[in-house]
N, C-alpha and C. Protein backbone atom coordinates (compact mmCIF):
# COMPACT_ATOMS: atom_id res chain seq x y z
N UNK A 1 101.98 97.43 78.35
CA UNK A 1 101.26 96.59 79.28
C UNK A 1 100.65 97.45 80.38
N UNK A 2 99.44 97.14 81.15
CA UNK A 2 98.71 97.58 82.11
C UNK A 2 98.55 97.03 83.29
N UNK A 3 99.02 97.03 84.45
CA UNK A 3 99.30 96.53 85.14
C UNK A 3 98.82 97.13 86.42
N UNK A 4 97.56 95.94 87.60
CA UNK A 4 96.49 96.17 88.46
C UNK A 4 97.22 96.09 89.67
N UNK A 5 97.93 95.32 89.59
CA UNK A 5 98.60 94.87 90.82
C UNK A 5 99.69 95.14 90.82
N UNK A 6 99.95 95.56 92.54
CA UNK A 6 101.24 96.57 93.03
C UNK A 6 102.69 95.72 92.90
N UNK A 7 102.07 94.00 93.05
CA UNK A 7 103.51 93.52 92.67
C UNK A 7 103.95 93.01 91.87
N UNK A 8 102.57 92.87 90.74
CA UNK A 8 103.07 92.66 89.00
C UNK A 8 103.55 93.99 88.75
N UNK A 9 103.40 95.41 88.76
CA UNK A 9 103.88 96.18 88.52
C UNK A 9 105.21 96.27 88.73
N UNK A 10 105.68 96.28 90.08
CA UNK A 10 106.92 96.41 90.78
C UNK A 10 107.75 94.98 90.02
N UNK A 11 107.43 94.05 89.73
CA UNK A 11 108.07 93.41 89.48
C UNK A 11 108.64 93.09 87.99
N UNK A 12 107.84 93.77 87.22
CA UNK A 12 107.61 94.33 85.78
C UNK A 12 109.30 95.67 85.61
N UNK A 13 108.70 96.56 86.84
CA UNK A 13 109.43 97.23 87.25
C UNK A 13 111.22 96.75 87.05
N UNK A 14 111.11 96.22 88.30
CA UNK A 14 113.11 95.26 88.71
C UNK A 14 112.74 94.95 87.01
N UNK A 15 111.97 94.42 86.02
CA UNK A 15 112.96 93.77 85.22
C UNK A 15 113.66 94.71 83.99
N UNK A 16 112.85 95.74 84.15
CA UNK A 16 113.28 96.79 83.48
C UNK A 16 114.85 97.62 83.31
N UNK A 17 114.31 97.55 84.97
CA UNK A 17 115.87 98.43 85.79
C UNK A 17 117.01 97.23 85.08
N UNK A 18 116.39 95.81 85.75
CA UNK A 18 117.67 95.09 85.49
C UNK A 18 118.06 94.94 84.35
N UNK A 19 117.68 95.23 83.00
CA UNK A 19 117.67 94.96 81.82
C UNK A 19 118.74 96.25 80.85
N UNK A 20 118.24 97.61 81.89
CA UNK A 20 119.26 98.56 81.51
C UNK A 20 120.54 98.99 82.20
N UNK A 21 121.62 99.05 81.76
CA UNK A 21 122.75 98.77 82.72
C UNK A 21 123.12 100.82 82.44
N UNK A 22 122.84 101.21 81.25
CA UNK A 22 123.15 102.60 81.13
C UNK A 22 122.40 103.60 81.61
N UNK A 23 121.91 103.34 82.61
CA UNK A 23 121.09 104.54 82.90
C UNK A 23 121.87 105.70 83.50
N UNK A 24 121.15 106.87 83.61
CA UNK A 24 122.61 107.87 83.72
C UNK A 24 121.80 108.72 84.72
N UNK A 25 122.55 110.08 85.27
CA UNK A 25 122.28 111.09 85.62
C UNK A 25 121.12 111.65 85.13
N UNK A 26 120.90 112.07 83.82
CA UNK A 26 119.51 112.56 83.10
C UNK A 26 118.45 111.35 83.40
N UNK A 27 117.24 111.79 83.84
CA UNK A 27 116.36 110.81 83.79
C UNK A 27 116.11 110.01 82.69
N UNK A 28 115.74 108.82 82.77
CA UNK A 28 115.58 107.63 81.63
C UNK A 28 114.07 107.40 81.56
N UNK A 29 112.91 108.50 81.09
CA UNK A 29 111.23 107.59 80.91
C UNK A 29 111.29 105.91 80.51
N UNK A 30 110.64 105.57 81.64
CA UNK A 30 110.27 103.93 81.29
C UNK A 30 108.78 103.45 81.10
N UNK A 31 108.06 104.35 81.73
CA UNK A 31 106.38 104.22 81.76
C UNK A 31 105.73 104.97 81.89
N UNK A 32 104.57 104.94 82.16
CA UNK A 32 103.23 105.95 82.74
C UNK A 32 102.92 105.69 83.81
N UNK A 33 102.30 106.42 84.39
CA UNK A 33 101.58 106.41 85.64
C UNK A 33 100.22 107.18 85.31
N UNK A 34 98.94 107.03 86.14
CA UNK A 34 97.98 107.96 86.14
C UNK A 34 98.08 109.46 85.20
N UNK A 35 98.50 109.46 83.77
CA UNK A 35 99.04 110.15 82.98
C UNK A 35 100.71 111.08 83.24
N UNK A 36 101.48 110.31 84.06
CA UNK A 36 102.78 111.11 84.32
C UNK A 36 103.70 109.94 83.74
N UNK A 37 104.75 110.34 83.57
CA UNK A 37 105.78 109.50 83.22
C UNK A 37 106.47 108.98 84.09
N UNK A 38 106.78 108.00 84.24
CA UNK A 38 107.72 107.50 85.18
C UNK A 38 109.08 107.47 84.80
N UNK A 39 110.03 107.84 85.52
CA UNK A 39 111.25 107.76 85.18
C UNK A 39 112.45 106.87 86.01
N UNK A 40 113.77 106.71 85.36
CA UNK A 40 114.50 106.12 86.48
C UNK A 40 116.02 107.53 86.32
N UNK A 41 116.70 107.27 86.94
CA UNK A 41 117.82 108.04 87.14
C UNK A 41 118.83 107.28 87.87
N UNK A 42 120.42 107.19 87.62
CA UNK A 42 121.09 106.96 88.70
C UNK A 42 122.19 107.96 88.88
N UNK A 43 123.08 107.98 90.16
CA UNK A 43 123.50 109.20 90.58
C UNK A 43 125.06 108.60 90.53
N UNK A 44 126.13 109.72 89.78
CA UNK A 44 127.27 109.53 89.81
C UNK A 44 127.94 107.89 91.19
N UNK A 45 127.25 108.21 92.27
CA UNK A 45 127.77 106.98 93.26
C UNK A 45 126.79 105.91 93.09
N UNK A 46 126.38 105.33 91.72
CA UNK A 46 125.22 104.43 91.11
C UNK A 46 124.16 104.33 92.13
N UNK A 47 123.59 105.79 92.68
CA UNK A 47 121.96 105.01 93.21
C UNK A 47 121.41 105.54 92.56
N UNK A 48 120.12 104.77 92.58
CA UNK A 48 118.91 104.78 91.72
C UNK A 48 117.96 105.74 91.91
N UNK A 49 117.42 106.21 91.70
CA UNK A 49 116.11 106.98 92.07
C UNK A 49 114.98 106.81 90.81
N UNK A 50 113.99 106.44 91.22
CA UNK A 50 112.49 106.44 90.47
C UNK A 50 111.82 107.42 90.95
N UNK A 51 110.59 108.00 89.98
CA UNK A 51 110.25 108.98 90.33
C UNK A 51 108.91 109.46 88.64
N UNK A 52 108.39 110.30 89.35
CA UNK A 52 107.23 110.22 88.19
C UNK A 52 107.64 112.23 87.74
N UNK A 53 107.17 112.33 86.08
CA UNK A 53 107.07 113.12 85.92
C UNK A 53 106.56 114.11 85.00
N UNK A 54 105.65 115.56 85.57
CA UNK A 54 104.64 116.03 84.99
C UNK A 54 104.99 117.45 84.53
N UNK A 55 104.64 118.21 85.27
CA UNK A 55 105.27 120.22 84.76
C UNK A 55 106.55 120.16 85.93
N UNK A 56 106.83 119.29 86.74
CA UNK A 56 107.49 118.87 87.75
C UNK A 56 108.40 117.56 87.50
N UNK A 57 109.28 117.33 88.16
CA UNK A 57 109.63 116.19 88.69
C UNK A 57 109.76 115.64 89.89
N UNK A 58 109.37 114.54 90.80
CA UNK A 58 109.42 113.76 91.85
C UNK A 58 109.88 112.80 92.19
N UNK A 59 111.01 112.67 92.82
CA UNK A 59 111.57 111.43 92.91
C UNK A 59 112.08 110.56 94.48
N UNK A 60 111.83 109.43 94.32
CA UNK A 60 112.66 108.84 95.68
C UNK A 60 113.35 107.99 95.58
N UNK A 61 114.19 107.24 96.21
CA UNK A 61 115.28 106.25 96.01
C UNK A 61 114.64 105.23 96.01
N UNK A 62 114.80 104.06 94.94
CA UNK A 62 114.70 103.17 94.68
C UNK A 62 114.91 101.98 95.51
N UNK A 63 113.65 100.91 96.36
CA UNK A 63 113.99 100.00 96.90
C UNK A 63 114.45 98.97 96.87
N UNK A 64 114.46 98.27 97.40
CA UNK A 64 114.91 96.58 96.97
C UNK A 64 113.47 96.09 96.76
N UNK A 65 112.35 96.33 97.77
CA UNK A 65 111.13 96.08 97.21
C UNK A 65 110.10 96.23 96.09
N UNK A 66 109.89 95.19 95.31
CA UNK A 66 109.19 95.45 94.00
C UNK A 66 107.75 96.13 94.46
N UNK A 67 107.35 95.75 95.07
CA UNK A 67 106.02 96.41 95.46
C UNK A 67 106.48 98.17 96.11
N UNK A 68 107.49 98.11 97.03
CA UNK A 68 107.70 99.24 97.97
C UNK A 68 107.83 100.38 96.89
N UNK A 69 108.59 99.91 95.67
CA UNK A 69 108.80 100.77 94.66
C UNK A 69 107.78 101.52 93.92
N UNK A 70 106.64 100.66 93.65
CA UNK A 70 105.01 101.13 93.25
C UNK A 70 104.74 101.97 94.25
N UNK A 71 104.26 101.96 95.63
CA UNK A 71 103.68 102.43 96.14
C UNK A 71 104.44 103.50 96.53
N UNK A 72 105.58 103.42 96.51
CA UNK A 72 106.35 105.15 96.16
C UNK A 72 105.94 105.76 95.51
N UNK A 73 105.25 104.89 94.09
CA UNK A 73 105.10 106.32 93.37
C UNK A 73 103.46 106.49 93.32
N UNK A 74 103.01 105.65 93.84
CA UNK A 74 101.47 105.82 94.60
C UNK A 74 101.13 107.31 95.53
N UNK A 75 102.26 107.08 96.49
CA UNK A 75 102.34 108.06 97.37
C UNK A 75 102.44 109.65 96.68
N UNK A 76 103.39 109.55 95.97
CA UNK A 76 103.61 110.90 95.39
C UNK A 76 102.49 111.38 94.52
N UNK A 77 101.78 110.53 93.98
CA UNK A 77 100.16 111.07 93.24
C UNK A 77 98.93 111.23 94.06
N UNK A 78 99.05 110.47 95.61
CA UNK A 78 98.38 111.07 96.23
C UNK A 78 98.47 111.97 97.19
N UNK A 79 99.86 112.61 97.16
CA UNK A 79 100.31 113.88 98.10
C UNK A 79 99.53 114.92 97.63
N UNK A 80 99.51 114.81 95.94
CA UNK A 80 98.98 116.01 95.10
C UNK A 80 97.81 116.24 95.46
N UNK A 81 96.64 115.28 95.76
CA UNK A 81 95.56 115.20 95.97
C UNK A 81 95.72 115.86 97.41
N UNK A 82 95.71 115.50 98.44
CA UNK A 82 95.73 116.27 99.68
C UNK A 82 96.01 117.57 99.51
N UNK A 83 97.15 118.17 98.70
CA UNK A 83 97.94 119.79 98.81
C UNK A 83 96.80 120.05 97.83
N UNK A 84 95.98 119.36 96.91
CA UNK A 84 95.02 120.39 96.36
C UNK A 84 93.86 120.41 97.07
N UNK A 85 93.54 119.49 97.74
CA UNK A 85 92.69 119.76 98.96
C UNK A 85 92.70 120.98 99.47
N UNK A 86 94.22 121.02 100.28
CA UNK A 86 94.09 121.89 101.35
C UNK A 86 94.42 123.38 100.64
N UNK A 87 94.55 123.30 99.17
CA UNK A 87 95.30 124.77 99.00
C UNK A 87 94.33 125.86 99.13
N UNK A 88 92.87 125.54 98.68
CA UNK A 88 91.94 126.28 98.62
C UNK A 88 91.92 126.77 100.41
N UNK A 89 91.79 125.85 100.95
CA UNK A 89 91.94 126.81 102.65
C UNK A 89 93.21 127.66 102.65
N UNK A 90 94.19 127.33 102.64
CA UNK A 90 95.24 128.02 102.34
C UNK A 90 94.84 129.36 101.97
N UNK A 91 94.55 129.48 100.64
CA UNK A 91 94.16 131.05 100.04
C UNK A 91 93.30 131.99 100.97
N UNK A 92 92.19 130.92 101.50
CA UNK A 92 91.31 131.54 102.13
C UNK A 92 91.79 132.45 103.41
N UNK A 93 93.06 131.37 103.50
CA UNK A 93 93.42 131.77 105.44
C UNK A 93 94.19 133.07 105.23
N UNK A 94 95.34 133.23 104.15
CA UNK A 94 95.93 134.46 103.35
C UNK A 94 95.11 135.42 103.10
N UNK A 95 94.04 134.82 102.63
CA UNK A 95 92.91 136.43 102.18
C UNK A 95 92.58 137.06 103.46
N UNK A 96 91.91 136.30 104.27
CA UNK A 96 91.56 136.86 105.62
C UNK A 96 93.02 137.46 106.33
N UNK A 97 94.05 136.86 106.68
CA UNK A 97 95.23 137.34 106.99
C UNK A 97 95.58 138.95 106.23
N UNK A 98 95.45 139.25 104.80
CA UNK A 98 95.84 140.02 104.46
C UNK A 98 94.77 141.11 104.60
N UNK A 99 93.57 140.86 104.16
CA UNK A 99 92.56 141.58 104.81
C UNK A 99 92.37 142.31 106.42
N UNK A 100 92.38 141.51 107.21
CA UNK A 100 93.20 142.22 108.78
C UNK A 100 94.06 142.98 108.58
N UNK A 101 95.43 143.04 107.50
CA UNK A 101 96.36 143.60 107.54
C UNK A 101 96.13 145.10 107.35
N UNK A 102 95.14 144.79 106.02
CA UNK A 102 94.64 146.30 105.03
C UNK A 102 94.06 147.04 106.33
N UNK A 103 92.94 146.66 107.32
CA UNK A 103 92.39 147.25 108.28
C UNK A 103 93.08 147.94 108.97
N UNK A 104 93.76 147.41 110.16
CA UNK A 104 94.72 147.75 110.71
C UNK A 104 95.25 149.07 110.26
């Protein structure tokens, strides 16, 4: 299923979670995201964590909110976007930094 809205998703979501009672330590894939997988996990003291995942994994604790839960993992696909924004300045500011250095 494909799902537009943050609280058909999220709510799609809870029924999932609620449906599996074994989820473990190792992450459990339940979906996609913007081509990443979504996963769930729970932690020896049963909390939850959702979280998406690519050459990486990302995760945050699982809300009570069906929507709050989407846009968690909203957030984490658009962090990527900003840090690739800014990485290219980044390099730039290092090149010049290391360049001064060579002078010196």
């Amino acid at each position: 299923m494909v799902f537009t809205e943050e609280k058909d998703a999220g709510q799609a979501l809870k029924t999932i979670i609620q449906s599996q009672s074994s989820f473990k330590e190792t992450p459990s894939i339940i979906g996609k995201y913007k081509g990443l997988d979504i996963f769930i996990r729970k932690t020896v003291f049963e909390e939850k964590y959702i979280g998406l995942r690519g050459e990486s994994d990302f995760e945050v604790p699982l809300k009570i909110s069906d929507k709050g839960n989407i846009q968690q993992l909203v957030k984490i696909v658009d962090g990527y976007s900003g840090e690739i924004d800014f990485f290219p300045l980044l390099l730039f500011h290092y090149s010049i930094c290391f360049s001064i250095t060579l002078v010196d």
